[in-house]
Structure formats: C-alpha cells, structure tokens
Protein backbone atom coordinates (compact mmCIF):
# COMPACT_ATOMS: atom_id res chain seq x y z
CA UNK A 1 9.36 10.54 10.32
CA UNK A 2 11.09 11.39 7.12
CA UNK A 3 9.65 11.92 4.03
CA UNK A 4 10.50 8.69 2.36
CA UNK A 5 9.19 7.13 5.33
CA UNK A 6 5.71 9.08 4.88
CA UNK A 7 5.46 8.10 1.21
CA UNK A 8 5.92 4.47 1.44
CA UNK A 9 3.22 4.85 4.13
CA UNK A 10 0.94 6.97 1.75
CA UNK A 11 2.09 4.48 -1.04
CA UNK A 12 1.06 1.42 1.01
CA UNK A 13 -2.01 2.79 2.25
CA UNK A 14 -3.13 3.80 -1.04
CA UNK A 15 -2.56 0.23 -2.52
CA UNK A 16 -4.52 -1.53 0.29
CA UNK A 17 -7.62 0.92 -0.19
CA UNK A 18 -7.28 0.17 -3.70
CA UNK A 19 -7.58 -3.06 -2.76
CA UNK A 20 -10.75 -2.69 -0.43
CA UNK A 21 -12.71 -0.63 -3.41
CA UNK A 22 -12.10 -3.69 -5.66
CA UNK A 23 -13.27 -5.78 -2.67
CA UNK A 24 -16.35 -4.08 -2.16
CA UNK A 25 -17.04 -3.89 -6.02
CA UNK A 26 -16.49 -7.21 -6.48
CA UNK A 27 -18.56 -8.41 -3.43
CA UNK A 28 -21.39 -6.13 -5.01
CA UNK A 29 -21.30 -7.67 -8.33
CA UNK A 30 -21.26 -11.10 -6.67
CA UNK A 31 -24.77 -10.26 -4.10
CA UNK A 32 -26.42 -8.96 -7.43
CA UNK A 33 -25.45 -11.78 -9.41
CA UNK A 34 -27.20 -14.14 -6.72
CA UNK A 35 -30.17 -13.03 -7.21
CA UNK A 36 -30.31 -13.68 -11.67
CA UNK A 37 -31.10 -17.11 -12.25
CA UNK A 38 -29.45 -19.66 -15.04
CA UNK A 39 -26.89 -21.76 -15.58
CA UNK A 40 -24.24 -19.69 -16.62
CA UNK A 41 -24.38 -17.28 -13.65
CA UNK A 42 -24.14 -20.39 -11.54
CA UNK A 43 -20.88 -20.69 -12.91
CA UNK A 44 -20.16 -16.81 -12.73
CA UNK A 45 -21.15 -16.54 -8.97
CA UNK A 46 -18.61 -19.84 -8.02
CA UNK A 47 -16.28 -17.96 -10.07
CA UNK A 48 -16.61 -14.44 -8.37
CA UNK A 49 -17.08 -16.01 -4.79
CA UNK A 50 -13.41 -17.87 -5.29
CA UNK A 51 -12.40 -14.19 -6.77
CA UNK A 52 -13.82 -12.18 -3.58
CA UNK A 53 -12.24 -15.03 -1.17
CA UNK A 54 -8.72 -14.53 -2.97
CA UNK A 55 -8.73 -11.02 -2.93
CA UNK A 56 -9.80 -10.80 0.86
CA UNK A 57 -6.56 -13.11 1.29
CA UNK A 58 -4.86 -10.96 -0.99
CA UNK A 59 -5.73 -7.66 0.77
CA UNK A 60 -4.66 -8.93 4.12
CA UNK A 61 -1.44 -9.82 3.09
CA UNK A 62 -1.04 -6.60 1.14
CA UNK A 63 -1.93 -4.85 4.52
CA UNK A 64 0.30 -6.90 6.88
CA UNK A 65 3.38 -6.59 4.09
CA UNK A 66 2.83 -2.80 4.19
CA UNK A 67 2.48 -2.22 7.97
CA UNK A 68 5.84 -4.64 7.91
CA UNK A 69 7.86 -2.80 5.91
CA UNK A 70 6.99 0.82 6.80
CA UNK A 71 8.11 -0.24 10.25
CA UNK A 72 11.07 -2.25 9.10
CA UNK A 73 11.82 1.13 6.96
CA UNK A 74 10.94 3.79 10.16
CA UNK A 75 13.19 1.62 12.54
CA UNK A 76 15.94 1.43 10.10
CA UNK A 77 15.97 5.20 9.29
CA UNK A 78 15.51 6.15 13.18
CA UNK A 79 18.79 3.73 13.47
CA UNK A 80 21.05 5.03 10.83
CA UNK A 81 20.31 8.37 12.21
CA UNK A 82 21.25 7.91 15.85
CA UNK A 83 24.30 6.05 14.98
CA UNK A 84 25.33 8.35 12.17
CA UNK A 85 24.13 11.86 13.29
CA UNK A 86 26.90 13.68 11.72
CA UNK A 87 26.54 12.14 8.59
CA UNK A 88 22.69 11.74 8.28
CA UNK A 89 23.12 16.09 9.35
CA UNK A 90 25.59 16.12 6.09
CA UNK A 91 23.30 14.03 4.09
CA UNK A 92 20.54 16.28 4.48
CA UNK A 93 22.47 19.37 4.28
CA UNK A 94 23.21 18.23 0.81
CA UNK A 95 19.97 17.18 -0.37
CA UNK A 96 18.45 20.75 0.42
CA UNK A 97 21.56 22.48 -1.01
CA UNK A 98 20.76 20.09 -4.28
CA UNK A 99 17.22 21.38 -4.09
CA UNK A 100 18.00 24.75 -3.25
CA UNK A 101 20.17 24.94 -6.84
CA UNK A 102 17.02 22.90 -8.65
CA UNK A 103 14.57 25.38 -7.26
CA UNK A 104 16.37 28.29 -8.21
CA UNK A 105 16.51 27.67 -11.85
C-alpha cells in the first residue's frame, strides 16, 4: 500500500471517528435532556433526537463512502502499477530524488 493510499485511509478513518465522538456526545446530551422537565426541552429533545438520527445516517454513509473510495483508490494504484511498472519504478525514482534535493537543504 502506498503512502497516499495509507493517508486517505488515516484521513477517512479519522473523519468517521470524528463522527462517532459527535454521535456519542450528542446522544449524551439528548439521555440527559430526557430526564429535565418543561416545555422547551420538549422541543429541544425532538430536536436533538432528529439531530442524533441524521447524524447516525450521516456517519454510515461517511463510513461506506470512505471504505469505497480507499478501495476504489488501492485497486487503481495496484493497477497502474502492474500495467506500468517501468514507469510507476521512474515515477518513484523521481519523487525520492525530489526529496532527496528538499532534504538536503
């Protein structure tokens, strides 16, 4: 796996447990706001249960989007390589020369 590869995994994963903290805060705030009675709250609690039901949709799209397009971007890399080997060799030969010069400085 190449390094782009890896970080739109780490960048995906890091989104979707973004997205679970906010769940779990926002399920939190909506189990202590059942238990404070009045009318307003009514209104928050409807409010932050429609909120907690979105973002559970939300996160499982987020999830099966980032799964989807890390393998999407795995298979395509794996591909270009094995019909390209020469060039994908070249390409990388470069990119460490380039580095090589940058880290030198």
């Amino acid at each position: 796996m190449t390094d782009t590869t890896q970080q739109l995994a780490l960048g995906g994963q890091k989104i979707v447990e973004d997205l679970r903290v906010l769940l779990r805060d926002s399920e939190e705030m909506l189990r202590l706001a059942a238990n404070v009675p009045g009318e307003g709250v009514g209104a928050l609690r409807s409010k932050l249960g429609t909120h907690v039901e979105n973002l559970q949709s939300t996160l499982g799209d987020a999830q099966r989007n980032a799964q989807r397009r890390y393998r999407a971007a795995a298979v395509n890399t794996e591909r270009y390589v094995r019909h390209n080997p020469w060039r994908a060799i070249g390409i990388a030969a470069g990119v460490g020369f380039v580095l090589g010069i940058l880290t030198a400085r």
